[in-house]
Protein backbone atom coordinates (compact mmCIF):
# COMPACT_ATOMS: atom_id res chain seq x y z
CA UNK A 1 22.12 -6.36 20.38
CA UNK A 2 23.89 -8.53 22.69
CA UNK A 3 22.30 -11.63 21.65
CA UNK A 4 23.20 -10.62 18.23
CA UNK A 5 27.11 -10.49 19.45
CA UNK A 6 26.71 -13.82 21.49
CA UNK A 7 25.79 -15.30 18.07
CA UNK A 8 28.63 -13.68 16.27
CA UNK A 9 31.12 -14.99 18.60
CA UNK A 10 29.97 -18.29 18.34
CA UNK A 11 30.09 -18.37 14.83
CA UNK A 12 33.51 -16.87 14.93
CA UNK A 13 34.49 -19.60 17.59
CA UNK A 14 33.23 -22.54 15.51
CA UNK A 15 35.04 -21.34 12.61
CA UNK A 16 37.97 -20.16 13.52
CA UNK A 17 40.77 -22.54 12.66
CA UNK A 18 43.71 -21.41 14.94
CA UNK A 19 44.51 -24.28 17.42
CA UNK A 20 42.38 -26.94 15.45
CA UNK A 21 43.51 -30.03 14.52
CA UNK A 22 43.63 -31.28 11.44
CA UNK A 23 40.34 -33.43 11.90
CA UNK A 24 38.38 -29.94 13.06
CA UNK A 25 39.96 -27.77 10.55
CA UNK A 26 38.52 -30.36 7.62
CA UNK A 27 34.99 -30.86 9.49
CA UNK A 28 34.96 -26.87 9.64
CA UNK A 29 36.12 -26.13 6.25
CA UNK A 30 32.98 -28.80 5.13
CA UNK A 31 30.38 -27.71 7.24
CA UNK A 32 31.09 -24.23 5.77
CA UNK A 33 31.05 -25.19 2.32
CA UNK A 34 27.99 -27.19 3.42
CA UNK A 35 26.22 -24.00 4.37
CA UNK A 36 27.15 -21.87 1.53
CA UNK A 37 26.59 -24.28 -1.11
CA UNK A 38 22.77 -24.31 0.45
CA UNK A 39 22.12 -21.03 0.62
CA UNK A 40 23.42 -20.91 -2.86
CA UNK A 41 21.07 -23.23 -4.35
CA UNK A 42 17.71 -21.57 -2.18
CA UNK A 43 18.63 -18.09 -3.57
CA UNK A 44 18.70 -19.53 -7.19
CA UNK A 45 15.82 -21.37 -6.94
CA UNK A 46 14.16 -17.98 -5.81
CA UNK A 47 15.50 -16.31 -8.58
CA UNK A 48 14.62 -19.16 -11.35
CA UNK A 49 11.18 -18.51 -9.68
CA UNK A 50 11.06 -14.77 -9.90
CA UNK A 51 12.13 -14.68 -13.41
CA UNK A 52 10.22 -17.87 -15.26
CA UNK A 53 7.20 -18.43 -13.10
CA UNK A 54 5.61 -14.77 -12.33
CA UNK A 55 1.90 -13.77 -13.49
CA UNK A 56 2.24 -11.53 -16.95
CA UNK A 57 -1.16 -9.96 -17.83
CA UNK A 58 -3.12 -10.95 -20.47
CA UNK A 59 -3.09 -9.37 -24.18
CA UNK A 60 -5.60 -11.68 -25.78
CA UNK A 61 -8.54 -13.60 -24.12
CA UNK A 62 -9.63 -16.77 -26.54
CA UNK A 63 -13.22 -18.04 -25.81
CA UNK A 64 -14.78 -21.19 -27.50
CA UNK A 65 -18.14 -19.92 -29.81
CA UNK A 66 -20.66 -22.06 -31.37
CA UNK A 67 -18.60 -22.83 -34.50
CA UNK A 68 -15.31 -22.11 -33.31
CA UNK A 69 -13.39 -19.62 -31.22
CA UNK A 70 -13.13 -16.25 -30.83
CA UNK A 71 -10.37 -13.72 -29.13
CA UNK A 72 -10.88 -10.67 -27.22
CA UNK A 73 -8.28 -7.91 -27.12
CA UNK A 74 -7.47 -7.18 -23.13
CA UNK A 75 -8.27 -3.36 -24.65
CA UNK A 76 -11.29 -4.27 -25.71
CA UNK A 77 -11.89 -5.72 -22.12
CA UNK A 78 -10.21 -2.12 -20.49
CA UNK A 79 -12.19 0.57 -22.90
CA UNK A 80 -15.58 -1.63 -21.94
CA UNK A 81 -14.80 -1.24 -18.07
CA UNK A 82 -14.07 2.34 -18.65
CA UNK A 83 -17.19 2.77 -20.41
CA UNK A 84 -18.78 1.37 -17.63
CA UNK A 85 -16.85 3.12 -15.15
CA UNK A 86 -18.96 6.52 -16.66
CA UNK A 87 -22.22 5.65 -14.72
CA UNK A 88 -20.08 6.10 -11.25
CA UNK A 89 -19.28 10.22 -10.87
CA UNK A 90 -17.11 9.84 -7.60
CA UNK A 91 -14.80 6.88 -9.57
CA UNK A 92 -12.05 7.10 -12.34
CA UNK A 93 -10.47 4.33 -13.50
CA UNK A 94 -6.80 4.68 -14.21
CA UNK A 95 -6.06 0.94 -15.71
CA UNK A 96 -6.93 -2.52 -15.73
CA UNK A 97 -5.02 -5.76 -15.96
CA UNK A 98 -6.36 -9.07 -16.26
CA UNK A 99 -4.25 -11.96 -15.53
CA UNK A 100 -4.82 -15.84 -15.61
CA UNK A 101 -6.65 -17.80 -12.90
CA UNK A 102 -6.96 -21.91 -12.09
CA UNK A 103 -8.66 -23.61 -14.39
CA UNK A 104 -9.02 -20.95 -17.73
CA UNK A 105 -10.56 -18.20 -14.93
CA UNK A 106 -9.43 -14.77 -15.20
CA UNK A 107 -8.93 -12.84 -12.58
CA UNK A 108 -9.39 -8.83 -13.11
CA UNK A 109 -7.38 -5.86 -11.59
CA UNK A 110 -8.78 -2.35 -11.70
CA UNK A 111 -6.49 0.64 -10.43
CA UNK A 112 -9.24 3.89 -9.61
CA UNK A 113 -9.58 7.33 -8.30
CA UNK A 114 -11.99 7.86 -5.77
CA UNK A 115 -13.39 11.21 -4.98
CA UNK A 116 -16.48 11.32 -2.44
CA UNK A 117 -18.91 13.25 -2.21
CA UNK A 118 -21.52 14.80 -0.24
CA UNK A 119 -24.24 12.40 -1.68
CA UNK A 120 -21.67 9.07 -1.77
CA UNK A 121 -22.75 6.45 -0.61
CA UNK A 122 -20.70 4.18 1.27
CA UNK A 123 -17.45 2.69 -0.21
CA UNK A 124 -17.52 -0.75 0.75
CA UNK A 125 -21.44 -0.66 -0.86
CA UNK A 126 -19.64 1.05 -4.39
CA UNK A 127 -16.62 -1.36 -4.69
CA UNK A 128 -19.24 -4.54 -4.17
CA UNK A 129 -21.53 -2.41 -6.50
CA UNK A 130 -18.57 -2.24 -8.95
CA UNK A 131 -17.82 -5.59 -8.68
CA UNK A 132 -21.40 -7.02 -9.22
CA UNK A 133 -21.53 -4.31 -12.60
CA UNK A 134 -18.24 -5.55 -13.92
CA UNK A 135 -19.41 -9.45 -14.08
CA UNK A 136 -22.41 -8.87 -15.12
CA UNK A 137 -21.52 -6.47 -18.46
CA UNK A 138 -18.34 -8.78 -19.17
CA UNK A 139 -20.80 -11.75 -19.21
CA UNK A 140 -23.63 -9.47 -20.83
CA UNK A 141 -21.18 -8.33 -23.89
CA UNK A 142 -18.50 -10.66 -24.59
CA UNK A 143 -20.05 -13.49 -22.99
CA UNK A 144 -17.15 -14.03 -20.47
CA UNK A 145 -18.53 -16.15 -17.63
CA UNK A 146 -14.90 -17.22 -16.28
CA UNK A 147 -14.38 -14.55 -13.70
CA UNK A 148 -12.62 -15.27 -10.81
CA UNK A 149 -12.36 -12.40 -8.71
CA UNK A 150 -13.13 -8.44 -9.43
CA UNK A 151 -10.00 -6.56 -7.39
CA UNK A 152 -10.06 -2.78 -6.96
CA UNK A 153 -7.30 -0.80 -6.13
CA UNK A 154 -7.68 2.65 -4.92
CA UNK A 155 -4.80 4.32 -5.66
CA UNK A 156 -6.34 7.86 -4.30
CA UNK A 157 -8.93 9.32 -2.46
CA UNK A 158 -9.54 13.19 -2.32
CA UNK A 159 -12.82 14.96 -1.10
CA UNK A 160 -14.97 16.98 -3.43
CA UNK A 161 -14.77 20.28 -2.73
């Protein structure tokens, strides 16, 4: 905390324009502005950032066919996954979101419950397992090859009883 003071007092030093002359007051005065008129621009920037240039999911998915393209609803996508989700007794899946990747790649987001049991078998094994099961029925139905990455999120975790 001391440090913190030390700091504090040196900034109040440096700035303070009692006893300056007229030379220090104006350099002062500057380097302040200076300093604010920095810190004013980085925080917009972030902000400009933040607002224009953050991931929004996907709603449609538009694949080239043999004669032209075709579009896949991102609910088509979820209610496929969730079909698929069925086969796995210990998982629910609460939602998924699929959001844009480099170079026309999607990259997939899947939010589940996880309840072990007895007879589980391990959970780094299931969420590779998952992965593996969600490429290969996205590529096996729609034909989507352009899958980046498969991320699961386990939002909970409860033991059978």
């Amino acid at each position: 905390m001391s440090k913190l003071k030390e700091l504090l007092l040196l900034f109040k030093q440096y700035f303070e324009f009692s006893g300056s002359t007229d030379w220090e007051v104006g350099f002062r005065c500057g380097a302040f502005v200076a300093i604010s008129t920095i810190l004013f621009l980085v925080i917009l920037i972030l902000l400009v950032r933040l607002v224009f240039f953050r991931k929004l999911p996907i709603r449609q998915l538009e694949l080239n066919g043999e004669k032209g393209k075709y579009v896949i609803s991102a609910a088509a996508i979820s209610d496929l996954l969730a079909s698929k989700m069925e086969e796995y007794p210990e998982v629910t899946l609460l939602k998924t979101k699929i959001y844009p990747a480099r170079n026309k790649k999607i990259q997939i987001f899947m939010h589940i419950n996880y309840l072990p049991s007895s007879e589980a078998e391990n959970l780094q094994n299931l969420v590779s397992k998952l992965q593996e099961d969600v490429v290969a029925v996205l590529s096996e139905v729609f034909g989507i090859t352009t899958v980046d990455s498969v991320s699961i999120c386990i939002t909970r975790a409860k033991q059978k009883k």
